[in-house]
Protein backbone atom coordinates (compact mmCIF):
# COMPACT_ATOMS: atom_id res chain seq x y z
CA UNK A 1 0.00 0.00 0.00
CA UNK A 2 1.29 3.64 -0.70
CA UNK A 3 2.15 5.84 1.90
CA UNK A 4 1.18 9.76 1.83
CA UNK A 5 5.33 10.09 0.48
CA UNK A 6 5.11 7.74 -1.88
CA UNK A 7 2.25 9.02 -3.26
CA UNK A 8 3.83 10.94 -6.36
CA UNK A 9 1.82 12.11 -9.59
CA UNK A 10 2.42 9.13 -11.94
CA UNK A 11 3.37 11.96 -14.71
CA UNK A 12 5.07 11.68 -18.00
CA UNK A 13 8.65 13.53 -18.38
CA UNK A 14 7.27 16.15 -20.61
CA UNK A 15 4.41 16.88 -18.45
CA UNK A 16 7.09 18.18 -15.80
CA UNK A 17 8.55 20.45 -18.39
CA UNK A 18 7.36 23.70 -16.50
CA UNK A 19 9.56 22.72 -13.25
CA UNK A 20 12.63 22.70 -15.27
CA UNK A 21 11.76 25.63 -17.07
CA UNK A 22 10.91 27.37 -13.75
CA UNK A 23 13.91 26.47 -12.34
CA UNK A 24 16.22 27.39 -15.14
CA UNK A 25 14.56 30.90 -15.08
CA UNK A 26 15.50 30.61 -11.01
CA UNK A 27 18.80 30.47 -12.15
CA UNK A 28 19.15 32.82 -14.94
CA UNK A 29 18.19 34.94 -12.43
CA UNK A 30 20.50 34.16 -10.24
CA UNK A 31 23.72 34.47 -12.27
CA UNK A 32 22.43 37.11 -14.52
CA UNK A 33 23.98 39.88 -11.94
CA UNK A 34 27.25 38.39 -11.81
CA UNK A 35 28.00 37.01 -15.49
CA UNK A 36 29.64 40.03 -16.82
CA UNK A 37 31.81 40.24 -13.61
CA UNK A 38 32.75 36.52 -13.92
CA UNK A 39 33.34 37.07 -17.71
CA UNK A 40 35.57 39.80 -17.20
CA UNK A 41 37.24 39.00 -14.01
CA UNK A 42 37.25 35.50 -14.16
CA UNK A 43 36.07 33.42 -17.61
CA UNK A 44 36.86 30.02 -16.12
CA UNK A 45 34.50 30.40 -12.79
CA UNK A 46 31.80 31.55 -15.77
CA UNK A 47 32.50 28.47 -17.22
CA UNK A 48 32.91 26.20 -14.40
CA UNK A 49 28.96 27.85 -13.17
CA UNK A 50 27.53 26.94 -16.45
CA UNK A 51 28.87 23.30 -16.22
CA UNK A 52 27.76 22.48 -12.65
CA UNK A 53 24.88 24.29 -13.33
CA UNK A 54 23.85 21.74 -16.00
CA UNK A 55 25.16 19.07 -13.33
CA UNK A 56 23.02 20.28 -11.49
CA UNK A 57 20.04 19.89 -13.87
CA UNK A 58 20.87 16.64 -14.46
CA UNK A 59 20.55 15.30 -10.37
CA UNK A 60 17.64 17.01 -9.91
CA UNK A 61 15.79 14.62 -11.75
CA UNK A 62 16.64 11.79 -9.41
CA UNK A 63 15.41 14.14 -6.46
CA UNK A 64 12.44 11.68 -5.52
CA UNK A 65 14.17 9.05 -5.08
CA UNK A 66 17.01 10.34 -2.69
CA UNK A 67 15.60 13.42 -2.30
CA UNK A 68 17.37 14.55 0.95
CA UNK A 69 20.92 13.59 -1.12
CA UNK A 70 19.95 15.44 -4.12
CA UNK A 71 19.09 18.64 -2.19
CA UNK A 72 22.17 18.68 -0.10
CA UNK A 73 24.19 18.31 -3.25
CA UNK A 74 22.75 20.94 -5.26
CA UNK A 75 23.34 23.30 -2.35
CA UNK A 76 26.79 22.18 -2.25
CA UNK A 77 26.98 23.90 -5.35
CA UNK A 78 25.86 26.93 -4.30
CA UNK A 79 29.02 28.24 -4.29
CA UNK A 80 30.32 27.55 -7.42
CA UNK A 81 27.11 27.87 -9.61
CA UNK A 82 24.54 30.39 -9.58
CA UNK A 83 23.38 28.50 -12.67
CA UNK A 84 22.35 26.00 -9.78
CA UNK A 85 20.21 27.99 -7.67
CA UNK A 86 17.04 26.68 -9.30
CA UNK A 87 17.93 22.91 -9.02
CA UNK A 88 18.68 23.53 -5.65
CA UNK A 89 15.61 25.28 -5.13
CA UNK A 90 13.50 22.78 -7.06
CA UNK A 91 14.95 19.68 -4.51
CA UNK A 92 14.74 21.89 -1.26
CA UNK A 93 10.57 21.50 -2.31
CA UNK A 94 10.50 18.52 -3.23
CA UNK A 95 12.26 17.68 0.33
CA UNK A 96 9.80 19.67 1.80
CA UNK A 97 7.01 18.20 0.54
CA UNK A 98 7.64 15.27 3.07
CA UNK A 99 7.74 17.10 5.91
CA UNK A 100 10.48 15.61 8.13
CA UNK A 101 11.26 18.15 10.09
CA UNK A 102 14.89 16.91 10.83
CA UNK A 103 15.81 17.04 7.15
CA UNK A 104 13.66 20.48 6.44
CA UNK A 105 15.69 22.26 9.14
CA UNK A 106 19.01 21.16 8.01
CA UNK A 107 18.39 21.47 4.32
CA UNK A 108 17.35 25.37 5.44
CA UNK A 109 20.20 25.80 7.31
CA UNK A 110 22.59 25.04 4.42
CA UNK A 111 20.42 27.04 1.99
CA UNK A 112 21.29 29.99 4.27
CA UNK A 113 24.97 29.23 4.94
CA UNK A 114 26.22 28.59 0.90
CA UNK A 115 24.38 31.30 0.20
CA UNK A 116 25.87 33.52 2.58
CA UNK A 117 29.43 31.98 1.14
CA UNK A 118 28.03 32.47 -2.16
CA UNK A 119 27.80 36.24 -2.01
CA UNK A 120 31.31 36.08 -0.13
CA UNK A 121 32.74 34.22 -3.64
CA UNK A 122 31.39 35.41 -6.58
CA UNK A 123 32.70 38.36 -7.98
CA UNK A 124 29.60 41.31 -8.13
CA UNK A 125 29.92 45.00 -9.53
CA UNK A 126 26.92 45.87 -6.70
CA UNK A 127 28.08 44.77 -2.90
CA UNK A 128 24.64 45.04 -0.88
CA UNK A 129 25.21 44.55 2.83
CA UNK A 130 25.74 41.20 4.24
CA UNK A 131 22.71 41.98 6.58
CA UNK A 132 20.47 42.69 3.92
CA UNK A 133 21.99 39.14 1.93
CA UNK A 134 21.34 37.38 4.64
CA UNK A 135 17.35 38.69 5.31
CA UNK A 136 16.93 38.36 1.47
CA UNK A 137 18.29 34.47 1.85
CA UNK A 138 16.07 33.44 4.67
CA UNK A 139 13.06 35.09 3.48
CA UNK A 140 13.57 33.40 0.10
CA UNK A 141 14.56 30.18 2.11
CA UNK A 142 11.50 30.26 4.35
CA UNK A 143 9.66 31.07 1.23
CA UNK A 144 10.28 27.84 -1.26
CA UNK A 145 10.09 25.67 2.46
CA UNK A 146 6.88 26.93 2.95
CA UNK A 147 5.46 26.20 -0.66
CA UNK A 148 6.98 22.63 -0.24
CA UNK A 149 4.99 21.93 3.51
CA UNK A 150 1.79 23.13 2.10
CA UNK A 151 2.53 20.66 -1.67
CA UNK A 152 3.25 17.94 1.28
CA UNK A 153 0.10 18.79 3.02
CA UNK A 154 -2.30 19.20 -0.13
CA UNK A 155 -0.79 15.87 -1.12
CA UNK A 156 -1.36 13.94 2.00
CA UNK A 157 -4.70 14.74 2.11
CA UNK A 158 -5.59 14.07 -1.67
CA UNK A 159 -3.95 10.69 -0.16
CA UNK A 160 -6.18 10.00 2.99
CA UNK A 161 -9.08 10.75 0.79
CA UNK A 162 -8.03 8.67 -1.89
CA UNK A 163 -7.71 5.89 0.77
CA UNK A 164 -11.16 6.66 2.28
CA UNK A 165 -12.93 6.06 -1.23
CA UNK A 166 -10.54 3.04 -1.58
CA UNK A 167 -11.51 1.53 1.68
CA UNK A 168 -15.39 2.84 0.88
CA UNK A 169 -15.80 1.09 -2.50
CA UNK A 170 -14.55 -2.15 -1.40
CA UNK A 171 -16.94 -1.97 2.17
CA UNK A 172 -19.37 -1.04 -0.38
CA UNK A 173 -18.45 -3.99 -2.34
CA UNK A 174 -18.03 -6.90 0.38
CA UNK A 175 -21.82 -5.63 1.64
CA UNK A 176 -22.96 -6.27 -1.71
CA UNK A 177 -21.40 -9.83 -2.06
CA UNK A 178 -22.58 -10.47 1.05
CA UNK A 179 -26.01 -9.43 0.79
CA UNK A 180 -26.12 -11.32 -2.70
CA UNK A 181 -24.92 -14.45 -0.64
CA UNK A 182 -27.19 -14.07 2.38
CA UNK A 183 -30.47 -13.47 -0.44
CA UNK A 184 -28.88 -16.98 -2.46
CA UNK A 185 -29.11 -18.50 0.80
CA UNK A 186 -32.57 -17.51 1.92
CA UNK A 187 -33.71 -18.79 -1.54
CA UNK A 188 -32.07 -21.91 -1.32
CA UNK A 189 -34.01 -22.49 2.29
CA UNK A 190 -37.08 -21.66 1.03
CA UNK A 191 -36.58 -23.44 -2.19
CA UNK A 192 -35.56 -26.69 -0.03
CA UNK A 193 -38.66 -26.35 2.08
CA UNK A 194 -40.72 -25.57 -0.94
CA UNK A 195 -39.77 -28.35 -3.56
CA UNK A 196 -38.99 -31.12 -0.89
CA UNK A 197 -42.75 -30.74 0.42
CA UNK A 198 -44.29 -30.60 -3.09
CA UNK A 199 -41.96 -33.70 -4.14
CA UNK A 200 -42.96 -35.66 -1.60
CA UNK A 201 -46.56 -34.99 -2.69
CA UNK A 202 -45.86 -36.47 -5.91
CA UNK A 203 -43.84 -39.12 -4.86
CA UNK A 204 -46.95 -39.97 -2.67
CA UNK A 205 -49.73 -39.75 -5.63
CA UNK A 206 -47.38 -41.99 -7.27
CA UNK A 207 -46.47 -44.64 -5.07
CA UNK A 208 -50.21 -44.83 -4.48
CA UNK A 209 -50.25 -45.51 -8.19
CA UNK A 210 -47.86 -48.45 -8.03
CA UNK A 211 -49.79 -50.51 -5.81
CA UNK A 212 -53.58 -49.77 -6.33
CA UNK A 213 -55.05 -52.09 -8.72
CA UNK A 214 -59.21 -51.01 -8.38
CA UNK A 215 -58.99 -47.84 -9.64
CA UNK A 216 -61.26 -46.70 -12.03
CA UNK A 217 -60.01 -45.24 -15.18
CA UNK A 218 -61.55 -41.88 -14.11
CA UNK A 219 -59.84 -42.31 -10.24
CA UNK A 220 -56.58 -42.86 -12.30
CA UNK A 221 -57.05 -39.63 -14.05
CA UNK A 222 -57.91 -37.68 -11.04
CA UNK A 223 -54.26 -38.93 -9.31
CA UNK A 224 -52.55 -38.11 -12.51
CA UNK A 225 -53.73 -34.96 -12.77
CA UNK A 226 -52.36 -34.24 -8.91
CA UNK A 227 -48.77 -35.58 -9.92
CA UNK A 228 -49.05 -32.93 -13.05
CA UNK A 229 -50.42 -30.33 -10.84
CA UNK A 230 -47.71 -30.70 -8.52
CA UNK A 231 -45.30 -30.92 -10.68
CA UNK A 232 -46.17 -27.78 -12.26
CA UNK A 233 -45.99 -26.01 -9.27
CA UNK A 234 -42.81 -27.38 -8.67
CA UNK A 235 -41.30 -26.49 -11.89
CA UNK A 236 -42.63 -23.17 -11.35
CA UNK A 237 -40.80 -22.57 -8.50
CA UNK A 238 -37.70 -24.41 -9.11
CA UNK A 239 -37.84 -21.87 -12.70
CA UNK A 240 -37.86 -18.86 -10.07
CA UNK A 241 -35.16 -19.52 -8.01
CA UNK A 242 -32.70 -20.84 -11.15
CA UNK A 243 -33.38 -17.50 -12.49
CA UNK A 244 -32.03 -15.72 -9.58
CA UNK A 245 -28.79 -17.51 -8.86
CA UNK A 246 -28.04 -17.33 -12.80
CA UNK A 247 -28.66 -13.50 -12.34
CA UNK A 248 -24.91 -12.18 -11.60
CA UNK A 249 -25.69 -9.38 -9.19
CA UNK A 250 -28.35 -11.72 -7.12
CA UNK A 251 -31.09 -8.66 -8.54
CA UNK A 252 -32.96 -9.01 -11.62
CA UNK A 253 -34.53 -5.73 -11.23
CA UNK A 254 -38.10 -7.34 -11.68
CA UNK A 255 -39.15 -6.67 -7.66
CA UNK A 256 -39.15 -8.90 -4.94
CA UNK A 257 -37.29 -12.28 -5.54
CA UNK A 258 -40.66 -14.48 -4.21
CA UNK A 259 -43.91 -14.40 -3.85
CA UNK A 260 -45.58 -13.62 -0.32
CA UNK A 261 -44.54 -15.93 2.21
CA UNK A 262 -46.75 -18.02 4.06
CA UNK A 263 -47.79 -17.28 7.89
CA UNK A 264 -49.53 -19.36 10.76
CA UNK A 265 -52.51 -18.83 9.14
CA UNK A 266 -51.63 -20.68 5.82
CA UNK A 267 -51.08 -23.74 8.19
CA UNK A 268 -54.46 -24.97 8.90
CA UNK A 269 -54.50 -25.03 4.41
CA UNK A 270 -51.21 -27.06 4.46
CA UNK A 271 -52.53 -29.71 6.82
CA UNK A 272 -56.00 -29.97 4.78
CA UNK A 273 -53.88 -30.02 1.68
CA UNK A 274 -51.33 -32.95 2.87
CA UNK A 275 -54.86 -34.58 4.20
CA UNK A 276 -56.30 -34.75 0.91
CA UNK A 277 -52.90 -36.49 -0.86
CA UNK A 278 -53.63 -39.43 1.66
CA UNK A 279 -51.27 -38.52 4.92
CA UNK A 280 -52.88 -39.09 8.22
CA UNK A 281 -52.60 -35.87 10.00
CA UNK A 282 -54.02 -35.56 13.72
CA UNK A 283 -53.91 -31.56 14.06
CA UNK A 284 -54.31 -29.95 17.71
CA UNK A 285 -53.85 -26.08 16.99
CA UNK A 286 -53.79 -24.77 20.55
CA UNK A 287 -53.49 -21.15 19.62
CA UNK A 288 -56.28 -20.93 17.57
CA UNK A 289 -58.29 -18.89 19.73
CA UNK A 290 -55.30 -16.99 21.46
CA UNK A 291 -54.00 -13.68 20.37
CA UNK A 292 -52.54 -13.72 16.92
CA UNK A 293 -48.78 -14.84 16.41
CA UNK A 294 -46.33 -12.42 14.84
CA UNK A 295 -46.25 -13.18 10.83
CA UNK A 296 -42.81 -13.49 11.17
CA UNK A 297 -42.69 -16.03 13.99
CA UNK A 298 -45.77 -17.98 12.26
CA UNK A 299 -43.51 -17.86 9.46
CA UNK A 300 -40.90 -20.21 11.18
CA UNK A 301 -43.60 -23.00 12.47
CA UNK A 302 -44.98 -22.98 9.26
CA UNK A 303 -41.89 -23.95 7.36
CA UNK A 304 -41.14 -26.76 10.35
CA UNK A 305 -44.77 -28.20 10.75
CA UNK A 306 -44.29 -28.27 6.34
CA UNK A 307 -40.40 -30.22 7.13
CA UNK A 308 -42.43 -32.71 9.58
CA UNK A 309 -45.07 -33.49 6.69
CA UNK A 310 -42.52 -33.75 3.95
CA UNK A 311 -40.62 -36.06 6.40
CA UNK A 312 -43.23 -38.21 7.53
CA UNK A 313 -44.29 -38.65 3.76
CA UNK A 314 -40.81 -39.88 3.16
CA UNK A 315 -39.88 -42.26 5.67
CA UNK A 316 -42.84 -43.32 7.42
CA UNK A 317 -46.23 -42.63 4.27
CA UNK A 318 -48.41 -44.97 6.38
CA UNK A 319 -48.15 -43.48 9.55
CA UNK A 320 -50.50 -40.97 11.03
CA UNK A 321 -48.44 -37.82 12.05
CA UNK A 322 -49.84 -35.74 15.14
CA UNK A 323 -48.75 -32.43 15.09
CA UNK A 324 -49.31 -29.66 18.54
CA UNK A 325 -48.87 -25.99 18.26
CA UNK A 326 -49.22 -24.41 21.71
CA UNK A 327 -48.19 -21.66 23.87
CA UNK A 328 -49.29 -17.84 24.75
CA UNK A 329 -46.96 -14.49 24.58
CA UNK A 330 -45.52 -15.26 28.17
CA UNK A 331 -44.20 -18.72 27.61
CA UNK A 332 -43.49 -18.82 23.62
CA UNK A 333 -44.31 -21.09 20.93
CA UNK A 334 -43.95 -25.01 21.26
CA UNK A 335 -44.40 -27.31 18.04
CA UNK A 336 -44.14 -30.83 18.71
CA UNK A 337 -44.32 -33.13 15.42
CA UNK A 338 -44.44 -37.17 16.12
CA UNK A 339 -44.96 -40.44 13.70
CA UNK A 340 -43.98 -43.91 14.43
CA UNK A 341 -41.55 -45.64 11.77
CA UNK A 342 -41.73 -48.88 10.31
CA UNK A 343 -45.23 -48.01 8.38
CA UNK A 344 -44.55 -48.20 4.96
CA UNK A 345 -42.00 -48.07 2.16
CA UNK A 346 -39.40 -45.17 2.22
CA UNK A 347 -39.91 -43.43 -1.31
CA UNK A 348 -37.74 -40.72 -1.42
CA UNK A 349 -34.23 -40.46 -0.16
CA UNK A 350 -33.21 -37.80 2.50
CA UNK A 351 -30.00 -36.15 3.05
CA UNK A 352 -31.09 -35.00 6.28
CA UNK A 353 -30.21 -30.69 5.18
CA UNK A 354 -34.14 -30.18 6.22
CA UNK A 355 -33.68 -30.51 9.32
CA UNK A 356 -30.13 -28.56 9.79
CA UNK A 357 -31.42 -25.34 7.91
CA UNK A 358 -35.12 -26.02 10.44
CA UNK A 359 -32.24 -25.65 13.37
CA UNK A 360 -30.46 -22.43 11.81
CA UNK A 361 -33.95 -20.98 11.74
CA UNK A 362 -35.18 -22.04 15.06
CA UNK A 363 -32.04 -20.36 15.98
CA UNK A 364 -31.97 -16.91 14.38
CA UNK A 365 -35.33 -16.44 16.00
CA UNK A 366 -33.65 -16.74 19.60
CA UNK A 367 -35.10 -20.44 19.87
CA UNK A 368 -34.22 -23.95 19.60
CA UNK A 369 -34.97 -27.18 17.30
CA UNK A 370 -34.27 -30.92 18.56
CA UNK A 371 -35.38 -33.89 16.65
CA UNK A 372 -34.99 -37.64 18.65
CA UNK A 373 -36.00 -40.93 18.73
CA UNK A 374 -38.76 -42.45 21.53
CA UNK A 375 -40.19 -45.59 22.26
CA UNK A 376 -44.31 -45.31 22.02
CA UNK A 377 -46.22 -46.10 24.87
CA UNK A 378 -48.92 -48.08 23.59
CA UNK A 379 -46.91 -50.80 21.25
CA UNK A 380 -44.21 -52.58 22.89
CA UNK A 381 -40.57 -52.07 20.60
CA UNK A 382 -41.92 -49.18 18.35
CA UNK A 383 -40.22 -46.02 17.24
CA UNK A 384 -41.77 -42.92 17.07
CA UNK A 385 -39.62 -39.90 15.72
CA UNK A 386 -40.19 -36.75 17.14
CA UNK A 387 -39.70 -33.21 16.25
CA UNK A 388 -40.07 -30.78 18.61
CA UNK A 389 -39.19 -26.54 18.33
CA UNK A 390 -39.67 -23.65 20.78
CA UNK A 391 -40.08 -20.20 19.86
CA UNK A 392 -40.34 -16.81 21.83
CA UNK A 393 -43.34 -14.90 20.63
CA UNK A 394 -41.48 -12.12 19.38
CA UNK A 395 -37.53 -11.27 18.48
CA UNK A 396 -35.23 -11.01 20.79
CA UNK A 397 -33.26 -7.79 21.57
CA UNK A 398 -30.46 -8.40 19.10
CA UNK A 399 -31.73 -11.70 17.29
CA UNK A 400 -31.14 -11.75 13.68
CA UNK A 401 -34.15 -11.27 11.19
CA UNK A 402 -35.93 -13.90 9.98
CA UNK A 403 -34.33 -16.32 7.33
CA UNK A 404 -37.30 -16.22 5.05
C-alpha cells in the first residue's frame, strides 16, 4: 500500500517540463547579476557555473528518489554555480514536501549558509550589505520551504481521501457480495422447504399408483392430474429460483425475488392439503383462539410443521403424524411433530439438510430445534420420531431477522 510520500503524480517527463523551465529561469536569475563580472574578471568560474549548473540539472531529476541527497548536493553547489540555484531550489521543495522536520531544518540551514558563502565568492559589480543578503536568503529560504509543507500537506490529504474512497468502494463492495450471498441463501431455504414438500406430494400420488389395482379409469385420471399439478408447481418454483442464482448481481430488477410468504394462518391449508394427498394428519392447533402470532414467527412454524409433513411422507407414508402448536406471549411457541416408523415403504431419499437449515432458523429467532427418537407407549418395541421446536413470541433484543 502507498504511503502519503510515496504518493507521487504518476506523470510523463514532458508533463514536468514547466519545473525545469521554472527552475532554469530561477537560475538565470541568479547568475544574470554576476556574469559580466565573472566574464571579465574571471572566464573560467563563468565556465565552471555553467557546467555544474547543467550538473546540477541533471541530479535534480533523481530528487524523488534520494531526495534529501539530491538537495544537499545541489546546495553544495551553491558556491560555485549560480546557474544552480534553481535545481537547488526545485529539490529543497520537493524535500519539503515530506515534511520531516529533521531534514527540512538542516536542508534550510545550508540554503542559508552557501548562500551567505556564495555572495562572499562570486565576484559582483553591486556589494549590498551582508545583513540585507542574509534577510533576502532566509526570506527566500523560508519562502520555497513553505510552498513545499503546504505541496506535502495538499498531497497527503488528496492521499487519505483517496484511501477513504478506496476503503469505501470495497466496504461497499463486500456488503454487496454479502447481501447477494445471504439473499442466495434464503432462496435456497425456502426453495428446499418448498420443492422437498411438493416432491414428496408427488412421490406420494405416485407410489399410491404403483400398488392400487381397483382404480377406475376416471380415479386414475384424477391422481394423474395431482402428480401434473404438482409438478407444475414445482417447476414453477424451481424456474424462479434458477433464475435468480443465474442473475450475476443476485437482482434481476423485476421486484421482490418471491412471492408472499406463508404465515400461521396458511397452516391450517397445508394440513388440509397434505390430508387430501392421503397422509394421516391428527392436528391440535392450541393457539387458535389466542392472540394472533407475529407473521414473522408464524412464518418459522410454518416452514417446520411443512419439514415434519414432507418427512413423515418420506420415511414413514403410512403413519399418522400428530402435530401440537401451543403456547401464549408469556411462555413462547412449542411445536411438537411425532410419527412412528416402520409403516410403509421409504420413497424418497433424505440427506437429512431439512432438518439442519429447520435448526439455523429455530435459531436466528432466539429459539431452539431438537429432533430424537422415543419408544411409544402403547406398542411394545416401536419407534416414534419426534420433532419438537420452541419459539419466543417475538424477536429477541439483538436476534437476527428472519431467514425467510
Amino acid at each position: 500500500m502507498d504511503t502519503p510520500d510515496d504518493y507521487q503524480p504518476r506523470l510523463r517527463w514532458y508533463s514536468q517540463l514547466w519545473r525545469y523551465v521554472l527552475a532554469l529561469a530561477l537560475g538565470l536569475l541568479v547568475w544574470g547579476p554576476v556574469m559580466d563580472a565573472q566574464l571579465d574578471r574571471n572566464p573560467l568560474l563563468f565556465w565552471a557555473d555553467l557546467v555544474v549548473g547543467l550538473l546540477a540539472f541533471v541530479l535534480v531529476w533523481f530528487r524523488r528518489r534520494w531526495p534529501f541527497t539530491i538537495a544537499v548536493v545541489t546546495i553544495l553547489m551553491a558556491p560555485i554555480s549560480s546557474l544552480s540555484a534553481g535545481p537547488a531550489a526545485l529539490a529543497t521543495v520537493s524535500l519539503a514536501t515530506r515534511r520531516r522536520w529533521w531534514q527540512v531544518i538542516t536542508v534550510g540551514a545550508l540554503n542559508v549558509v552557501f548562500s551567505l558563502v556564495y555572495y562572499a565568492v562570486q565576484p559582483s559589480d553591486q556589494a549590498d550589505p551582508w545583513w540585507v543578503n542574509l534577510s533576502v536568503t532566509v526570506a527566500v529560504v523560508l519562502a520555497i520551504t513553505a510552498w513545499g509543507m503546504y505541496i506535502g500537506s495538499r498531497r497527503e490529504l488528496i492521499w487519505t481521501l483517496r484511501q477513504r474512497a478506496e476503503t469505501a468502494e470495497a466496504e461497499r463492495d463486500l456488503r454487496a457480495t454479502q447481501a447477494r450471498t445471504n439473499e442466495r441463501a434464503r432462496i435456497a431455504r425456502e426453495m428446499h422447504d418448498v420443492l422437498a414438500h411438493r416432491i414428496s406430494q408427488i412421490s406420494m400420488h405416485a407410489g399410491a399408483l404403483t400398488y392400487r389395482e381397483d382404480l377406475s379409469a376416471d380415479e386414475m385420471r384424477s391422481s394423474v392430474a395431482v402428480i401434473q399439478a404438482k409438478a407444475h408447481e414445482a417447476l414453477t418454483d424451481l424456474r424462479e429460483v434458477l433464475g435468480v442464482l443465474r442473475d450475476v448481481d443476485g437482482f434481476n430488477g423485476t421486484g421482490p425475488l418471491t412471492g408472499p410468504q406463508p404465515t400461521y394462518g396458511d397452516l391450517g391449508a397445508l394440513v388440509a392439503d397434505a390430508r387430501a394427498a392421503g397422509a394421516a394428519i391428527e392436528y391440535d392447533d392450541g393457539l387458535a383462539d389466542g392472540e394472533p402470532l407475529p407473521d414473522a414467527v408464524g412464518r418459522t412454524v410454518y416452514r417446520i410443521v411443512q419439514e415434519g409433513i414432507t418427512n413423515a411422507g418420506k420415511h414413514a407414508p403410512a403413519a399418522t403424524l400428530r402435530i401440537r402448536v401451543s403456547g401464549s406471549p408469556a411462555d413462547g411457541v412449542d411445536v411438537v411433530l411425532r410419527n412412528a416408523l416402520g409403516f410403509g415403504p421409504t420413497r424418497t431419499p433424505g440427506a437429512g439438510l431439512g432438518l439442519v437449515g429447520l435448526t439455523e432458523r429455530a435459531e436466528l429467532r432466539g429459539g431452539t430445534l431438537e429432533h430424537r427418537f422415543e419408544h411409544a407407549t402403547d406398542r411394545a418395541g416401536a419407534e416414534v420420531f419426534v420433532l419438537q421446536a420452541w419459539l419466543p413470541w417475538a424477536a429477541e433484543p439483538g436476534q437476527g431477522e428472519d431467514p425467510s
